[in-house]
C-alpha atoms as a PDB file:
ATOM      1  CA  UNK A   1     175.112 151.055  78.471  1.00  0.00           C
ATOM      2  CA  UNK A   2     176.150 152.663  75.500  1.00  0.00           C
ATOM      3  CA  UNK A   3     177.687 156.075  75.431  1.00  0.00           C
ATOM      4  CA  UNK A   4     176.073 159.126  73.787  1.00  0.00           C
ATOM      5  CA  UNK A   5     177.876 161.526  70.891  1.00  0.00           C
ATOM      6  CA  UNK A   6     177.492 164.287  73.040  1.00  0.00           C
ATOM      7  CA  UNK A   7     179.823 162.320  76.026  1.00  0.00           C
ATOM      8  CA  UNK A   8     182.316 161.856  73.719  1.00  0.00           C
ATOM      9  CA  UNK A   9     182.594 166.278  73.248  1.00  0.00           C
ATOM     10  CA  UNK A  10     185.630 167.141  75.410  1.00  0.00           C
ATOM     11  CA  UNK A  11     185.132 171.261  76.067  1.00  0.00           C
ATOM     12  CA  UNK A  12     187.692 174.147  76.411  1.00  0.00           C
ATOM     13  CA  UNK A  13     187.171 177.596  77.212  1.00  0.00           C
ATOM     14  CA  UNK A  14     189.072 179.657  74.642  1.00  0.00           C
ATOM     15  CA  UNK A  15     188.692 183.471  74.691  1.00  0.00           C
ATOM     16  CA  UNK A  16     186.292 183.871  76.740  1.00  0.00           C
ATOM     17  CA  UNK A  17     183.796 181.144  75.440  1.00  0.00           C
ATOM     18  CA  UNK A  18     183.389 177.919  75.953  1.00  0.00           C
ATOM     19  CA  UNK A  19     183.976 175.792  72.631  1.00  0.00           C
ATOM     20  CA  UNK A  20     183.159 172.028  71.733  1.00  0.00           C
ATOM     21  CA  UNK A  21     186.250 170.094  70.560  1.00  0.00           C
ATOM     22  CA  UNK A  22     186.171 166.146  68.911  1.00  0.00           C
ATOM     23  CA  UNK A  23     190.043 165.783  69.174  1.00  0.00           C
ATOM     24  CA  UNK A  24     190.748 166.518  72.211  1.00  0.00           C
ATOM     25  CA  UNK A  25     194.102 164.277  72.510  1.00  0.00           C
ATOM     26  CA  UNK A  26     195.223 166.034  69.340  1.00  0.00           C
ATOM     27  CA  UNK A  27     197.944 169.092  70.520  1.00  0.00           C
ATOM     28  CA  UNK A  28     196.258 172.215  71.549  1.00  0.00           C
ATOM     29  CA  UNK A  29     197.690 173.954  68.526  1.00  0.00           C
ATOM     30  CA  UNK A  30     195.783 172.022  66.073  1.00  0.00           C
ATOM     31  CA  UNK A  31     192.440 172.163  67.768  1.00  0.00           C
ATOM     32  CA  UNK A  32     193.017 175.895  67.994  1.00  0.00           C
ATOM     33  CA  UNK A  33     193.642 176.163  64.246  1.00  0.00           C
ATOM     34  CA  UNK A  34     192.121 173.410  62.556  1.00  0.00           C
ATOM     35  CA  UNK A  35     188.885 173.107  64.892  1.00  0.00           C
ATOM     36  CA  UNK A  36     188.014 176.874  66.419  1.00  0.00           C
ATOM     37  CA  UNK A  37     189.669 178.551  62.941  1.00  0.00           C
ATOM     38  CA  UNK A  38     192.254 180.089  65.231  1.00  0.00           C
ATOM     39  CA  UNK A  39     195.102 180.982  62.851  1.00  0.00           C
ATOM     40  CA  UNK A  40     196.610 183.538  64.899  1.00  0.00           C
ATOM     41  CA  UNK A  41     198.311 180.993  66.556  1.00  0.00           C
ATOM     42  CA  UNK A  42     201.062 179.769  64.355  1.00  0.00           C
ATOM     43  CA  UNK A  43     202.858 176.302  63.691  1.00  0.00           C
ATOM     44  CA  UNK A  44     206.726 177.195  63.802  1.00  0.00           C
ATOM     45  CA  UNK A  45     209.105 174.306  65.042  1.00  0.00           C
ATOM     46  CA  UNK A  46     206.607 171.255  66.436  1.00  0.00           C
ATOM     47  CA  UNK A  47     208.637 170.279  69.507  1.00  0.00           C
ATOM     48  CA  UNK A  48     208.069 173.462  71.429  1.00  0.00           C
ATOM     49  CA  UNK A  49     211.207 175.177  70.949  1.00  0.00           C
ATOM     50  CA  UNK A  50     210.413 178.260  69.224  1.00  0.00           C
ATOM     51  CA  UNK A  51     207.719 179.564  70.343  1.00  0.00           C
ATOM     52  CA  UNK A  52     205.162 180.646  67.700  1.00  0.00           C
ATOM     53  CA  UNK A  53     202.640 178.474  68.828  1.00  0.00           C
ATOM     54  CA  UNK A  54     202.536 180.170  72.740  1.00  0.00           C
ATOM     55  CA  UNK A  55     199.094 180.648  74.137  1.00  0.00           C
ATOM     56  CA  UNK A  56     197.937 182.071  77.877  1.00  0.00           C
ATOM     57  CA  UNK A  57     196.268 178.739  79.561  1.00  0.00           C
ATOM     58  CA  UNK A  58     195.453 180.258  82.848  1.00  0.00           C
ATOM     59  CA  UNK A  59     197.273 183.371  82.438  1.00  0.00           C
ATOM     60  CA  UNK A  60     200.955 181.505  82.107  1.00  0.00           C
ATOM     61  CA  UNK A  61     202.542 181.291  78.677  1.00  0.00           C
ATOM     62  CA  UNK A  62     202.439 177.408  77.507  1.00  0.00           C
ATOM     63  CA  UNK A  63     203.755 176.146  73.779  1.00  0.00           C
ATOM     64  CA  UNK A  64     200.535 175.046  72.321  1.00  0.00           C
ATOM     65  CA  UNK A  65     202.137 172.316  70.240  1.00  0.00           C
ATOM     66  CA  UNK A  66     202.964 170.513  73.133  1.00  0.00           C
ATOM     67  CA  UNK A  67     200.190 170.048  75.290  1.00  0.00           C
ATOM     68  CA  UNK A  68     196.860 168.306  74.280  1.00  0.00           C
ATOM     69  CA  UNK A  69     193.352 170.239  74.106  1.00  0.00           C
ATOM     70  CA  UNK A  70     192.153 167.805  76.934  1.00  0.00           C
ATOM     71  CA  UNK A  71     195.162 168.619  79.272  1.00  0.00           C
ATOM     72  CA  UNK A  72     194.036 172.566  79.761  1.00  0.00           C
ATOM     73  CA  UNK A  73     190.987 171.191  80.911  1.00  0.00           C
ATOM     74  CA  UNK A  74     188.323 174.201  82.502  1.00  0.00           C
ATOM     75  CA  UNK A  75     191.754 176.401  82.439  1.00  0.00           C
ATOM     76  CA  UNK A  76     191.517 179.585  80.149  1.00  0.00           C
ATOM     77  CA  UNK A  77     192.951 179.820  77.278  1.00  0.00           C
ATOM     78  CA  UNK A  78     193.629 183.038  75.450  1.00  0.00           C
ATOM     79  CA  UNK A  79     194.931 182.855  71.840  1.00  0.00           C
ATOM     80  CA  UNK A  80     195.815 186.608  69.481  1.00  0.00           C
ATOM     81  CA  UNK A  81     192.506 186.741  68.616  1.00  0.00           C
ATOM     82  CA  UNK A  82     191.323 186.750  73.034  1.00  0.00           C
ATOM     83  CA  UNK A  83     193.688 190.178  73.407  1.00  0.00           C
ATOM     84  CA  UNK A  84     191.888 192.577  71.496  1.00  0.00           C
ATOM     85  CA  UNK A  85     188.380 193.987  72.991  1.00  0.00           C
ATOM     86  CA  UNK A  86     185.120 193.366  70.477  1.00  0.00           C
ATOM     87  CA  UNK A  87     181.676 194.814  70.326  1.00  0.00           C
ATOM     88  CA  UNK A  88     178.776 192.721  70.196  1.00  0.00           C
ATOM     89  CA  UNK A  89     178.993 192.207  66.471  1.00  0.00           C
ATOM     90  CA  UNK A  90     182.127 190.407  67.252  1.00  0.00           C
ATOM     91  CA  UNK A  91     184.312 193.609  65.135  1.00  0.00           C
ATOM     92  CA  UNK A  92     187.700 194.781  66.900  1.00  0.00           C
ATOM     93  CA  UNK A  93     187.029 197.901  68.831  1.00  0.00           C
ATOM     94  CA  UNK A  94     190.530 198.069  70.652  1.00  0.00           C
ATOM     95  CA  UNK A  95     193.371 196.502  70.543  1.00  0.00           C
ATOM     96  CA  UNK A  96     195.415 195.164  73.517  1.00  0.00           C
ATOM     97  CA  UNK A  97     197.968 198.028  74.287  1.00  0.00           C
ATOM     98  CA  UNK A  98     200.729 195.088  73.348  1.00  0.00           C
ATOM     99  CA  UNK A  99     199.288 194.278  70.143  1.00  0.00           C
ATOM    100  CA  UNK A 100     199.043 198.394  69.441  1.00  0.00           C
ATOM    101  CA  UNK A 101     202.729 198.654  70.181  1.00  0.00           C
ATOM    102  CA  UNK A 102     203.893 195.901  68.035  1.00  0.00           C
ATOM    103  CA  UNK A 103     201.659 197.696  65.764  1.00  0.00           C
ATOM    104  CA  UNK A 104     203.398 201.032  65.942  1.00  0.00           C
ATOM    105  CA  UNK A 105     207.080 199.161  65.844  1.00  0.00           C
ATOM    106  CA  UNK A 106     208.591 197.909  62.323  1.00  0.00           C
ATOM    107  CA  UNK A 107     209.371 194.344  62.451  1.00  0.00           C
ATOM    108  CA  UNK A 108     210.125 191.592  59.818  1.00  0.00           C
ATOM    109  CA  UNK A 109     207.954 188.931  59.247  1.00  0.00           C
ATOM    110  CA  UNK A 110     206.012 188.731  61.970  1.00  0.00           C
ATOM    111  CA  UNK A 111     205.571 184.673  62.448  1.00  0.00           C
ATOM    112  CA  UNK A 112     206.998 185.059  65.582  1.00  0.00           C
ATOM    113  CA  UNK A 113     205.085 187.769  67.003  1.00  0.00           C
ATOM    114  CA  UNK A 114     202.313 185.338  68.935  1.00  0.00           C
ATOM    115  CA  UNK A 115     204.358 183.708  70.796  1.00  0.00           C
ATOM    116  CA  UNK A 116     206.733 187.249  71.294  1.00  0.00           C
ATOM    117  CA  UNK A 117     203.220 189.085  72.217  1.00  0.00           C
ATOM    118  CA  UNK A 118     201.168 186.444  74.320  1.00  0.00           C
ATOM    119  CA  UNK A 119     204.658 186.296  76.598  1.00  0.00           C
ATOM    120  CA  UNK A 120     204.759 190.093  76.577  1.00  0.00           C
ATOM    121  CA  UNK A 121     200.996 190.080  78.007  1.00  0.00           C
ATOM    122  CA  UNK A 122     201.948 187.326  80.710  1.00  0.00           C
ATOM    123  CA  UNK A 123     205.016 189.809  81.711  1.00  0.00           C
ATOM    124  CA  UNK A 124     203.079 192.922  81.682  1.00  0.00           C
ATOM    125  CA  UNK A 125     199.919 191.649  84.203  1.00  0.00           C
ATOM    126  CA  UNK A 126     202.888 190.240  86.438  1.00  0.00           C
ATOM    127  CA  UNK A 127     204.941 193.400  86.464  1.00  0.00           C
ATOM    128  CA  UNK A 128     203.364 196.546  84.769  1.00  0.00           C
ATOM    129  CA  UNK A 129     206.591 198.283  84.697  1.00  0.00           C
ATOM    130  CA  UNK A 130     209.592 195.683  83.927  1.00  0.00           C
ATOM    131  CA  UNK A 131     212.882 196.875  83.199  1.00  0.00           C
ATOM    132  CA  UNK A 132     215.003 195.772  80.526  1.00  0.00           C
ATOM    133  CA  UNK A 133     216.282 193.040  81.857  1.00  0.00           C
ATOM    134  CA  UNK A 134     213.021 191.655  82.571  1.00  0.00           C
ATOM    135  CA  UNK A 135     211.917 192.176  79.265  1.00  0.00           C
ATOM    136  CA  UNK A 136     214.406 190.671  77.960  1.00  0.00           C
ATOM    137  CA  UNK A 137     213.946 187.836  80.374  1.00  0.00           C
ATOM    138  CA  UNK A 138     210.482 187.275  78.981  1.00  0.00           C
ATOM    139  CA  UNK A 139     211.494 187.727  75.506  1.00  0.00           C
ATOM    140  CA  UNK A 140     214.469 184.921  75.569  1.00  0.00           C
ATOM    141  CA  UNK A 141     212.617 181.804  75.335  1.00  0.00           C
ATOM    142  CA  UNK A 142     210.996 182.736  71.906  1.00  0.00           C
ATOM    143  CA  UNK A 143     212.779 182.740  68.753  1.00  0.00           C
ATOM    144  CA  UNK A 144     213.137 185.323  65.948  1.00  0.00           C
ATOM    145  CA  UNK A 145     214.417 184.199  62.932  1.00  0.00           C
ATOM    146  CA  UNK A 146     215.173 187.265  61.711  1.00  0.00           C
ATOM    147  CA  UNK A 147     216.717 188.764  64.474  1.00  0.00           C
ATOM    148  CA  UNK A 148     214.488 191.378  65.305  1.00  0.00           C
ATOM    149  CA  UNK A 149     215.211 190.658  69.290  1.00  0.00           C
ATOM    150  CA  UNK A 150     215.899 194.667  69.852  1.00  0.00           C
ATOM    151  CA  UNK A 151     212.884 195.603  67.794  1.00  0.00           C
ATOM    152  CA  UNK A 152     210.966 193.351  69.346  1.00  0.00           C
ATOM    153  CA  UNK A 153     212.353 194.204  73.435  1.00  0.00           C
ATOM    154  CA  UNK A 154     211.532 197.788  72.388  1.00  0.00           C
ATOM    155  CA  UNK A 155     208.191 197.040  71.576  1.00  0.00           C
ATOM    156  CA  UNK A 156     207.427 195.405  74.740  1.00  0.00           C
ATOM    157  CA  UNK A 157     208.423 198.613  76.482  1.00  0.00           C
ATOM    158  CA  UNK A 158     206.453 200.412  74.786  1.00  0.00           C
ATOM    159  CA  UNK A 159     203.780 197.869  75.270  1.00  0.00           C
ATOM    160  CA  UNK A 160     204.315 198.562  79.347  1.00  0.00           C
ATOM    161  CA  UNK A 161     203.911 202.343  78.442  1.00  0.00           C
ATOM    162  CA  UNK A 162     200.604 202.072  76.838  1.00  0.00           C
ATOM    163  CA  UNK A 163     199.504 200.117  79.194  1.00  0.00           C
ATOM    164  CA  UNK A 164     200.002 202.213  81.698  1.00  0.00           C
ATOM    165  CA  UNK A 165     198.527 205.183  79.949  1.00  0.00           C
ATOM    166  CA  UNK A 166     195.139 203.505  79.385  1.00  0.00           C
END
């Protein structure tokens, strides 16, 4: 019996919606970019060292460049663009208190920010008030190639204050 088009559609939920993908053994990363247009996720080493390509599958931070689209299976995925809150035009009304205090803090570059930010989230819904070591903790796997690992610790701790606020 011959197999239909639509049988061949793997499916991943990705910010709250659930999204047809055709490449499904192709690494998450690329499906997020290349299929959904989800650029906020960014390419930065390729063997999962760095970090710039972390998403939230199921709430846990995973490097995105080295899992496949089909391996998350039904699990959530949250990307950048999943943090902030949206009206029903789709339009940013809020932004997650993490993005708002990377926002507020002066950094370099930025390409590492993702990865530094999605981690950030994870640490914050574990433990809504982390000292610094656990911040730091949290920060350490990711890489900043300009060296902005103070700026970038402070933000998160002012992340946990906003947070707390709201």
């Amino acid at each position: 019996m011959p197999s239909s088009a639509a049988a061949d559609v793997t499916r991943i939920l990705v910010n709250g919606r659930s999204h047809p993908i055709e490449h499904a053994d192709e690494p998450l990363l690329w499906v997020l970019r290349d299929e959904l247009g989800l650029t906020g996720t960014h390419y930065g080493c390729g063997i999962g060292a760095c970090g710039c390509c972390t998403v939230l599958v199921a709430g846990e931070p995973v490097r995105s460049c080295q899992v496949t689209a089909a391996s998350v299976g039904e699990r959530p995925v949250t990307t950048m663009e999943g943090l902030a809150e949206r009206g029903p035009d789709g339009q940013v009304t809020a932004l997650h208190p993490v993005q708002q205090a990377f926002l507020e803090t002066p950094l370099q570059c930025g390409w590492c920010l993702p990865g530094h930010i999605l981690c950030a989230v994870a640490l914050l819904n574990r433990n809504p008030a982390p000292d610094e070591a656990a911040i730091a903790e949290a920060a350490q796997p990711n890489l900043c190639r300009c060296g902005g690992y103070n700026t970038i610790k402070a933000a998160v701790a002012r992340a946990a204050e906003l947070a707390r606020s709201s």
